[in-house]
C-alpha atoms as a PDB file:
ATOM      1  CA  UNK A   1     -17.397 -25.516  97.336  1.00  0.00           C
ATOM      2  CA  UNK A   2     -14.791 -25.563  94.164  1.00  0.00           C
ATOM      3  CA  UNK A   3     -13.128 -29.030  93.649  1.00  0.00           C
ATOM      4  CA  UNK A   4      -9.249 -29.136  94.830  1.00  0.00           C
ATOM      5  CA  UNK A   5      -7.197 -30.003  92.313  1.00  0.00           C
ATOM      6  CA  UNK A   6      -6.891 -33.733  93.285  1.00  0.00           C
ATOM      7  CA  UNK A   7     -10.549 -34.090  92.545  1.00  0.00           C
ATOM      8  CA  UNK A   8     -10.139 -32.048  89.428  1.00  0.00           C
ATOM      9  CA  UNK A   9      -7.747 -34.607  87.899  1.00  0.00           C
ATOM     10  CA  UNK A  10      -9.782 -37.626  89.208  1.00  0.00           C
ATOM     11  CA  UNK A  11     -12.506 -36.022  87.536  1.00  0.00           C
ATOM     12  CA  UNK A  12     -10.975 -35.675  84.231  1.00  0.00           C
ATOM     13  CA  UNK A  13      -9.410 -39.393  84.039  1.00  0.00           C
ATOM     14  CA  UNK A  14     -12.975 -40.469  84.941  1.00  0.00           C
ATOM     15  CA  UNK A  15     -13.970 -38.426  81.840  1.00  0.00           C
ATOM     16  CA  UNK A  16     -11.216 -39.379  79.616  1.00  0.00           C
ATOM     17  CA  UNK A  17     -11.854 -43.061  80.427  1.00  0.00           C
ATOM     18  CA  UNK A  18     -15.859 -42.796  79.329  1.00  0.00           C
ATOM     19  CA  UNK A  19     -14.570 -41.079  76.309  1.00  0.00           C
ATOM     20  CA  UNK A  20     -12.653 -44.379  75.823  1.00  0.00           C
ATOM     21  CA  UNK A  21     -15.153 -46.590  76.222  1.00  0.00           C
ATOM     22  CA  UNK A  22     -17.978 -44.967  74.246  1.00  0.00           C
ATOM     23  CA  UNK A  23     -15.256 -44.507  71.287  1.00  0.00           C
ATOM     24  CA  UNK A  24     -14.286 -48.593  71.466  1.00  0.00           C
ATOM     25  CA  UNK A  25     -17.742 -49.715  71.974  1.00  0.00           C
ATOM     26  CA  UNK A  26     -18.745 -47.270  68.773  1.00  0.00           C
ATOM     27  CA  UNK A  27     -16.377 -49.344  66.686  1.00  0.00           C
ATOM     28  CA  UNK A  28     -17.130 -52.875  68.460  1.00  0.00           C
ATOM     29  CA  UNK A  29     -20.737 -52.193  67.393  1.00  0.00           C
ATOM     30  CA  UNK A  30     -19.962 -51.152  63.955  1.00  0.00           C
ATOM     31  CA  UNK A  31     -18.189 -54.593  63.054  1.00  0.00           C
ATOM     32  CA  UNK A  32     -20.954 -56.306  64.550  1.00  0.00           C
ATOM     33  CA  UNK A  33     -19.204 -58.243  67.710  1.00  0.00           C
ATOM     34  CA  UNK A  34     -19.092 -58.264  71.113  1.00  0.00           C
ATOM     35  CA  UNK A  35     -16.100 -55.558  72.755  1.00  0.00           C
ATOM     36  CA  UNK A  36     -13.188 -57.175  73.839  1.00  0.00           C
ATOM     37  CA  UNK A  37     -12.613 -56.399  77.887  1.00  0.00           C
ATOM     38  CA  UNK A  38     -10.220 -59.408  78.528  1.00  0.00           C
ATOM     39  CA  UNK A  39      -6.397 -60.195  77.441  1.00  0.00           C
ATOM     40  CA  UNK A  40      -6.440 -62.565  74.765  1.00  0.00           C
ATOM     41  CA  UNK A  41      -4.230 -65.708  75.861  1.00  0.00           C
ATOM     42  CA  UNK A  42      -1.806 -66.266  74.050  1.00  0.00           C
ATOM     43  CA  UNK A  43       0.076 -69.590  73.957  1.00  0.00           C
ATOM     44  CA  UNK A  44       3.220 -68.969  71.729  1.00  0.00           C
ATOM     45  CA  UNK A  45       5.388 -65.682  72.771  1.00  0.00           C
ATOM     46  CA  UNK A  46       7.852 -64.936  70.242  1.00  0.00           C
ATOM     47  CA  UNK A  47       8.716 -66.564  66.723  1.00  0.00           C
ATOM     48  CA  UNK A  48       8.038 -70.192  66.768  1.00  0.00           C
ATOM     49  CA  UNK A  49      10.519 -73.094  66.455  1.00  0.00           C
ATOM     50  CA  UNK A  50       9.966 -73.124  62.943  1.00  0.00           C
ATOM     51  CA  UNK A  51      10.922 -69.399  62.165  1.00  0.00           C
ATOM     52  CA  UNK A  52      13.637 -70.138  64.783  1.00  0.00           C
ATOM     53  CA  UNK A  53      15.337 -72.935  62.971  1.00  0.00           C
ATOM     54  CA  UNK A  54      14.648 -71.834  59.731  1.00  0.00           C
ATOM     55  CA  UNK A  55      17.577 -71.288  57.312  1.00  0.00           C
ATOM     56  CA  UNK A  56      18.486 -70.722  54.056  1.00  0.00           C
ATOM     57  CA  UNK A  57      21.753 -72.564  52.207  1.00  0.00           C
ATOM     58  CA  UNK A  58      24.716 -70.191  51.538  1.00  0.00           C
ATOM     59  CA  UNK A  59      23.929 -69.288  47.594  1.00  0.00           C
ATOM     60  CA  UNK A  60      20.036 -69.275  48.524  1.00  0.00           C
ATOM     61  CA  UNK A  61      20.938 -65.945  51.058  1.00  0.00           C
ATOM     62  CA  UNK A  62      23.108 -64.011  48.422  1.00  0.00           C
ATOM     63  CA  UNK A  63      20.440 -65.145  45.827  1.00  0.00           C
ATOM     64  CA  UNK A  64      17.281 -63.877  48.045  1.00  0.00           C
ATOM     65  CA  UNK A  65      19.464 -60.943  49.327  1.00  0.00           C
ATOM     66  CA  UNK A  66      19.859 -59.683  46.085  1.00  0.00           C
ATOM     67  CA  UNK A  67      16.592 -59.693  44.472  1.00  0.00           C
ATOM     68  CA  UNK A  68      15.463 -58.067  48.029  1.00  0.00           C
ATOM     69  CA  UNK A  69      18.109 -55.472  48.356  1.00  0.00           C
ATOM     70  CA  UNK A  70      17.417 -54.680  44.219  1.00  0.00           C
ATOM     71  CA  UNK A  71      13.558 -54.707  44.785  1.00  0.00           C
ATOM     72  CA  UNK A  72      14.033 -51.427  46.522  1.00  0.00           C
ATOM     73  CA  UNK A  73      16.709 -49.656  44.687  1.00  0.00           C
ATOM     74  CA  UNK A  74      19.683 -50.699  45.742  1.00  0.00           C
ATOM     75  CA  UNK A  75      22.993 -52.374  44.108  1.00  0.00           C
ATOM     76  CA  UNK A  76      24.620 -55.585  44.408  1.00  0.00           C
ATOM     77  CA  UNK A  77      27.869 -56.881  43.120  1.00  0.00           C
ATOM     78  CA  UNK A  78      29.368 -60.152  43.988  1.00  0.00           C
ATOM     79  CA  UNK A  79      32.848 -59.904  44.496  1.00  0.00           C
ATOM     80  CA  UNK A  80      35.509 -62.700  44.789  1.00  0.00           C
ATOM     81  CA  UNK A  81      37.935 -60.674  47.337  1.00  0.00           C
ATOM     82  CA  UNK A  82      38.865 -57.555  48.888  1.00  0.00           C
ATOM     83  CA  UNK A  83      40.853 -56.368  45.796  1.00  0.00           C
ATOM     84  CA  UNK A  84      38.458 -56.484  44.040  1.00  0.00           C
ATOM     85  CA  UNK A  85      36.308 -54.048  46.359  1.00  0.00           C
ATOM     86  CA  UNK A  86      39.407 -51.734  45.463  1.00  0.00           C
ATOM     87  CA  UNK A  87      38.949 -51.844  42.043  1.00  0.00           C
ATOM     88  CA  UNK A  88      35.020 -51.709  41.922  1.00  0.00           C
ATOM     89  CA  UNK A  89      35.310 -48.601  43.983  1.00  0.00           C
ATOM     90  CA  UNK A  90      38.038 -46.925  41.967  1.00  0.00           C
ATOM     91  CA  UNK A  91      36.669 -47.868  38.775  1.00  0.00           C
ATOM     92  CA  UNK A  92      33.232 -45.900  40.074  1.00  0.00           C
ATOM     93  CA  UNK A  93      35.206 -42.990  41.139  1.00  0.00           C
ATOM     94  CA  UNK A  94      36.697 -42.960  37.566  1.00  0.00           C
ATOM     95  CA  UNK A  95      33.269 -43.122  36.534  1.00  0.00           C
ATOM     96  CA  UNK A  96      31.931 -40.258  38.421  1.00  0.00           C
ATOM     97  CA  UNK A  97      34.696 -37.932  39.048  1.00  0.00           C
ATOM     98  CA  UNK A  98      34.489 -38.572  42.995  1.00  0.00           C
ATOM     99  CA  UNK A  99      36.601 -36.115  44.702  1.00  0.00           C
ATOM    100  CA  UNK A 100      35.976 -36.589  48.262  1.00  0.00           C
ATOM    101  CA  UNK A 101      35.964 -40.126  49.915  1.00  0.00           C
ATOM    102  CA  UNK A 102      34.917 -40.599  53.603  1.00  0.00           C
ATOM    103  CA  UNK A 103      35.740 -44.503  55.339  1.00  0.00           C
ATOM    104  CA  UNK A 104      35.282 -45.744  58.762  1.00  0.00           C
ATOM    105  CA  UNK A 105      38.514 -46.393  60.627  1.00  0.00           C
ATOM    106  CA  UNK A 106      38.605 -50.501  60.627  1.00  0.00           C
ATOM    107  CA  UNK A 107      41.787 -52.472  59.774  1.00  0.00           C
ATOM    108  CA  UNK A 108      39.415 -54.342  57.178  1.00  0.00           C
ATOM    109  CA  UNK A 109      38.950 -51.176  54.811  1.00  0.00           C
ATOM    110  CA  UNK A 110      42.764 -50.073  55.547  1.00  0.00           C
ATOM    111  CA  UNK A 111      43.597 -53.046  53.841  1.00  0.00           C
ATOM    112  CA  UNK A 112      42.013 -52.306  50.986  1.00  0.00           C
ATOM    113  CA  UNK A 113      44.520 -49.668  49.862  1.00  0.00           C
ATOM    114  CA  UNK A 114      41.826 -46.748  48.814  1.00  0.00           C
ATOM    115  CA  UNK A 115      44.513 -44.085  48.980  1.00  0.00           C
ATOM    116  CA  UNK A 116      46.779 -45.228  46.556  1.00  0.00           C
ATOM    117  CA  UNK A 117      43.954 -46.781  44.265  1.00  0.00           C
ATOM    118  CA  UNK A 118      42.142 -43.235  44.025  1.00  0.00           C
ATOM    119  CA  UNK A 119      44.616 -40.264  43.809  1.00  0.00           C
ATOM    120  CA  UNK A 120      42.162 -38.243  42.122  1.00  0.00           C
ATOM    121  CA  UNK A 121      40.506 -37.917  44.936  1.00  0.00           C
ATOM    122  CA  UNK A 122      40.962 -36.844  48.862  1.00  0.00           C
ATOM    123  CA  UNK A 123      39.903 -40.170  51.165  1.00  0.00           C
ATOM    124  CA  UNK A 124      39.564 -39.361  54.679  1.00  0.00           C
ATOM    125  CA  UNK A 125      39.657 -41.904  57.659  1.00  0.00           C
ATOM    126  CA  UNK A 126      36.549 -41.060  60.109  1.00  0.00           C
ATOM    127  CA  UNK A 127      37.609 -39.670  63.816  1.00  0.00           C
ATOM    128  CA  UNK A 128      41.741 -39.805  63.017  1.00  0.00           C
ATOM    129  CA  UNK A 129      41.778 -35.728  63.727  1.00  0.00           C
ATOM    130  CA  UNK A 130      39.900 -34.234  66.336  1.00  0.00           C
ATOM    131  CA  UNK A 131      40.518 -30.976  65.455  1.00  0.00           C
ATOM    132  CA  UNK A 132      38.050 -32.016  61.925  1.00  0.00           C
ATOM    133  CA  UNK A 133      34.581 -31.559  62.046  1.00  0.00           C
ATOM    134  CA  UNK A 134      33.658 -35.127  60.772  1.00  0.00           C
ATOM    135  CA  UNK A 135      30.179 -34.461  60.477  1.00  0.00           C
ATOM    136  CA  UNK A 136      31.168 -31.858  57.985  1.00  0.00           C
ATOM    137  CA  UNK A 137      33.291 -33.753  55.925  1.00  0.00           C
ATOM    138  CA  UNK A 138      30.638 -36.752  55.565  1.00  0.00           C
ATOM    139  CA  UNK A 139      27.888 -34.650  54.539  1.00  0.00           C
ATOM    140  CA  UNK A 140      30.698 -33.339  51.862  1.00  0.00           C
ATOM    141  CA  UNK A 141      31.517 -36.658  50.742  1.00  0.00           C
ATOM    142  CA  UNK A 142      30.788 -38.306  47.300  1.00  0.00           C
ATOM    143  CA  UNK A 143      31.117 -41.826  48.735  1.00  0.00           C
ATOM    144  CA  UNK A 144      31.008 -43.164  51.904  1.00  0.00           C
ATOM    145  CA  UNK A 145      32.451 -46.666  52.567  1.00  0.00           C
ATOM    146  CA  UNK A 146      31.651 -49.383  55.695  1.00  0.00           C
ATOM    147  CA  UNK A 147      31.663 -52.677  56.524  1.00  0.00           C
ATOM    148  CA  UNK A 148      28.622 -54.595  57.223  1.00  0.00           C
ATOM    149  CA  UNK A 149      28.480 -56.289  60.577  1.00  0.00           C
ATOM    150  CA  UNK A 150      25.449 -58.680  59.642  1.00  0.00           C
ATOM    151  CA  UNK A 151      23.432 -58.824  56.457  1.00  0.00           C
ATOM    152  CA  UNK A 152      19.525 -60.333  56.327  1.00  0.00           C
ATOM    153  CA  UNK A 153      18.697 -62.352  53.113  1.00  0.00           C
ATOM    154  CA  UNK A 154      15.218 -62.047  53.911  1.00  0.00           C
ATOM    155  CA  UNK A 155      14.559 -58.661  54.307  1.00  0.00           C
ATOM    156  CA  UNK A 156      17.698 -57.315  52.444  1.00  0.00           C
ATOM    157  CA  UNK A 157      18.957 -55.543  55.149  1.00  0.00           C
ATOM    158  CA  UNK A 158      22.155 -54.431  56.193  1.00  0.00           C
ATOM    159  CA  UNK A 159      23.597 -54.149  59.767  1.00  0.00           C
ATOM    160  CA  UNK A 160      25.983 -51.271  60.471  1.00  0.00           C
ATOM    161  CA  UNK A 161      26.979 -50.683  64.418  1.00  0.00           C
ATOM    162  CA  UNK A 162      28.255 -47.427  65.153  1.00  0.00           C
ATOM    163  CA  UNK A 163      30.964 -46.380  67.612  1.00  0.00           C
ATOM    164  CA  UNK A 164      33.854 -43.700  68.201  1.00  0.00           C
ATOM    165  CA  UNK A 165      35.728 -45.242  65.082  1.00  0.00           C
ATOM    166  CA  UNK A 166      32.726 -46.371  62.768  1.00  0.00           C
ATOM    167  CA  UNK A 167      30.454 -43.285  62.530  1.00  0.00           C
ATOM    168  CA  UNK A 168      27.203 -43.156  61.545  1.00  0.00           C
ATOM    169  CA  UNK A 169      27.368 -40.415  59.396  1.00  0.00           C
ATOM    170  CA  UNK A 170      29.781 -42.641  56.881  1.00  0.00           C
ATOM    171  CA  UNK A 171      27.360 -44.353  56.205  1.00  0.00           C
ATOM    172  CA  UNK A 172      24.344 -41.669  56.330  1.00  0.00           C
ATOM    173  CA  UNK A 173      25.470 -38.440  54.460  1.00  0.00           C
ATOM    174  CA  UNK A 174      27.698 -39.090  51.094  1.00  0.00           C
ATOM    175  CA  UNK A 175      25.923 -39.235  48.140  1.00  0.00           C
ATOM    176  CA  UNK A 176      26.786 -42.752  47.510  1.00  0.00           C
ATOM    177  CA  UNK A 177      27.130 -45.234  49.964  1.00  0.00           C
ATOM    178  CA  UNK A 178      29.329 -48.788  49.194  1.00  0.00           C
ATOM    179  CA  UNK A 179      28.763 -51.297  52.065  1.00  0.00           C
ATOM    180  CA  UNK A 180      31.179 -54.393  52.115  1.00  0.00           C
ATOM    181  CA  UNK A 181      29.095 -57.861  53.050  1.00  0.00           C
ATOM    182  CA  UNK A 182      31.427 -60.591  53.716  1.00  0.00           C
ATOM    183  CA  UNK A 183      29.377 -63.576  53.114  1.00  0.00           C
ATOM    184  CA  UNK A 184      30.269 -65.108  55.877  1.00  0.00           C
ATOM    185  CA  UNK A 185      27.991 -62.618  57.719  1.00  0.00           C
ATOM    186  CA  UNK A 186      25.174 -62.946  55.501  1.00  0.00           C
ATOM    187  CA  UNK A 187      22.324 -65.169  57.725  1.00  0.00           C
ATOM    188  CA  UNK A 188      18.801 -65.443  56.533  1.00  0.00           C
ATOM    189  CA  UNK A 189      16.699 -64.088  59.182  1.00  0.00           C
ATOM    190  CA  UNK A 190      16.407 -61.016  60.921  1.00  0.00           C
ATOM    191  CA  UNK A 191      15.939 -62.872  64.266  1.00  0.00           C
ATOM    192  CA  UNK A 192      19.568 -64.495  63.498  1.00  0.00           C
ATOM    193  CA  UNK A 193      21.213 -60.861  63.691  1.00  0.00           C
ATOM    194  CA  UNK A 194      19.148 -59.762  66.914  1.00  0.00           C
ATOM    195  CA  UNK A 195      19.703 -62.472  69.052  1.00  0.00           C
ATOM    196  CA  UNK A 196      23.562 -61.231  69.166  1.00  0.00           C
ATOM    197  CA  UNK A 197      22.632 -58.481  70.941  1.00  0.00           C
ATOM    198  CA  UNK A 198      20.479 -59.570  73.908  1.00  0.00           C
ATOM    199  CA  UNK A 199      22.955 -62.038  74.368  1.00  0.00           C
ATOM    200  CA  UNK A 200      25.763 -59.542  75.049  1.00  0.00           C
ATOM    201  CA  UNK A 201      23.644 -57.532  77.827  1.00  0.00           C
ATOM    202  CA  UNK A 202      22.969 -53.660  77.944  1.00  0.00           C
ATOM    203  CA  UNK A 203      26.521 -52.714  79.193  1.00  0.00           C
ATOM    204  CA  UNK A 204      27.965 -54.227  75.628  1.00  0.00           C
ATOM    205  CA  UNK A 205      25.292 -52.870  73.229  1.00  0.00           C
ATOM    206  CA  UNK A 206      27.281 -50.424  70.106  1.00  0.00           C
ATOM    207  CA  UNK A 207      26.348 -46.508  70.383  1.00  0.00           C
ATOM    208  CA  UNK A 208      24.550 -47.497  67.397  1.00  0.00           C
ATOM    209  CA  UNK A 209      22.496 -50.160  65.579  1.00  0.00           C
ATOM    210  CA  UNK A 210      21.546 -48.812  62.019  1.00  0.00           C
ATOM    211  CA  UNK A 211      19.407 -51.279  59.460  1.00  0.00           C
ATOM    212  CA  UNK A 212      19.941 -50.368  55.632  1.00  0.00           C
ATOM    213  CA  UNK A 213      17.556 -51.789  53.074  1.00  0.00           C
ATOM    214  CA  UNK A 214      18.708 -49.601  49.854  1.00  0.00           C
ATOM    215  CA  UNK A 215      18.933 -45.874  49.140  1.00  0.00           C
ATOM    216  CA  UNK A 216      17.029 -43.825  51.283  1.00  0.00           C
ATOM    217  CA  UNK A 217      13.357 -43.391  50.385  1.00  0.00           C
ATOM    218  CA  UNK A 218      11.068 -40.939  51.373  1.00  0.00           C
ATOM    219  CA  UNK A 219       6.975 -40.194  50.273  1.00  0.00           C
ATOM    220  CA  UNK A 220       4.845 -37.750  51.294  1.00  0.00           C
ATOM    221  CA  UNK A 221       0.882 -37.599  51.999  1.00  0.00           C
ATOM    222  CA  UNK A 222       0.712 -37.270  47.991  1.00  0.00           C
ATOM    223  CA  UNK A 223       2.407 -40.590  47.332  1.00  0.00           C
ATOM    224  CA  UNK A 224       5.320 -38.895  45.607  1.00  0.00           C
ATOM    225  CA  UNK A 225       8.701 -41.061  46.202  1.00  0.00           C
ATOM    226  CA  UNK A 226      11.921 -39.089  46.657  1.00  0.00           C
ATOM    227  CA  UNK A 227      15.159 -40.687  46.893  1.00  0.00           C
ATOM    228  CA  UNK A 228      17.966 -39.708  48.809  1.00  0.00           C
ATOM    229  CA  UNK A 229      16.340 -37.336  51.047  1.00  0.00           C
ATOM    230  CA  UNK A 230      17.273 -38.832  54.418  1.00  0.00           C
ATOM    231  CA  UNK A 231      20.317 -40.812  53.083  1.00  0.00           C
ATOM    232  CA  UNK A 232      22.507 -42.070  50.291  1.00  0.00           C
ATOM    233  CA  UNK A 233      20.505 -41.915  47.017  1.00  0.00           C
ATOM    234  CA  UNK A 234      22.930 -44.852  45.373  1.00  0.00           C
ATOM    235  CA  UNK A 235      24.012 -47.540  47.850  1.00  0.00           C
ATOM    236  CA  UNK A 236      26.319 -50.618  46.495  1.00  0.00           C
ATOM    237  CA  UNK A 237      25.888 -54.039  48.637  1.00  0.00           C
ATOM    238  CA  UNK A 238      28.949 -55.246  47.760  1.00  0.00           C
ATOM    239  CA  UNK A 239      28.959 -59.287  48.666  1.00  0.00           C
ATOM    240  CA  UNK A 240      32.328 -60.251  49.261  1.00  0.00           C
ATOM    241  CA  UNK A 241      33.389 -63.956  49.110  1.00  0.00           C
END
């Protein structure tokens, strides 16, 4: 009498599951020790107090963010104020004969005036025409320009949160990418940044949450590093305060 189907599949997990065992108890024997068939306990979930409360002093987190950020590529200028942003970014457009500059739609970066501080070049406000492909015109770009929401000294990470008037693609496509880090939202731990968002619930989280440690870096099976493939090959942390 042929098996129904039912008994075919109980058959097969039956199967699958000896498979499993054999294969774990092959590599429990091999490093000599007993195989492991029950949950380990474990009496601390999450970080411990100690990670929790730990915390670096203000200069400490530009000083460890830096040499982090740096250690993979990446730039970092500390900046006294906003106009000085300006005049870092124009003075690099100067530099390298940008002609196309793409910007997230926040008052912040309207105040830094990039129109009238680069007329060689075209700057575009992300999402202010929805008749432009924006998508388009960010993969066109020669610099893209954001502002950080958080900032990790310990990891050198950035924080960029996407939504309808910060895309992600300002901050993924141009060649060169200049984030703006008010040090204010510079915290030392990861943990720090994170904790923000379980606390506003599911219904508040952004469309996006996007972590940037450096330019883009990509290596294959060979061990040959490529930069830029997946991202910005030159990004600027640009600490602000």
């Amino acid at each position: 009498m042929a098996e129904t189907h039912a008994q075919w599949l109980q058959r097969m997990e039956e199967e699958s599951k000896a498979k499993q065992k054999r294969f774990i108890g092959g590599i429990a024997q091999k490093l000599g020790r007993p195989q492991v068939t029950q949950k380990p306990v474990r009496p601390v979930i999450g970080a411990p107090d100690f990670w929790r409360e730990f915390e670096w002093p203000e200069e400490e987190r530009i000083e460890r963010f830096t040499a982090n950020f740096r250690g993979v590529g990446g730039h970092v200028e500390r900046l006294s104020g906003m106009e000085d942003v300006t005049r870092f970014i124009a003075d690099k457009a100067a530099e390298t004969g940008a002609k196309y500059v793409v910007r997230q739609n926040q008052a912040e970066l309207d105040a830094l005036g990039l129109e009238a501080a680069l007329p060689q070049a075209q700057v575009s406000v992300w999402n202010t025409d929805a008749e432009e492909n924006w998508k388009a015109r960010a993969a066109e770009a020669d610099f893209g320009v954001v502002m950080a929401d958080y900032a990790a000294a310990y990891t050198g990470s950035v924080t960029v949160l996407s939504a309808e008037q910060k895309g992600r693609s300002v901050s993924l496509l141009p060649t060169v990418l200049f984030v703006i880090i008010p040090v204010e939202r510079l915290k030392t731990r990861l943990g720090e940044i994170l904790v923000n968002f379980d606390a506003a619930g599911r219904e508040a989280l952004p469309a996006g949450i996007h972590f940037i440690s450096g330019p883009s870096r990509s290596a294959d099976i060979e061990n040959d590093l490529t930069i830029g493939v997946h991202g910005p090959g030159i990004v600027y942390a640009l600490l602000v305060g």
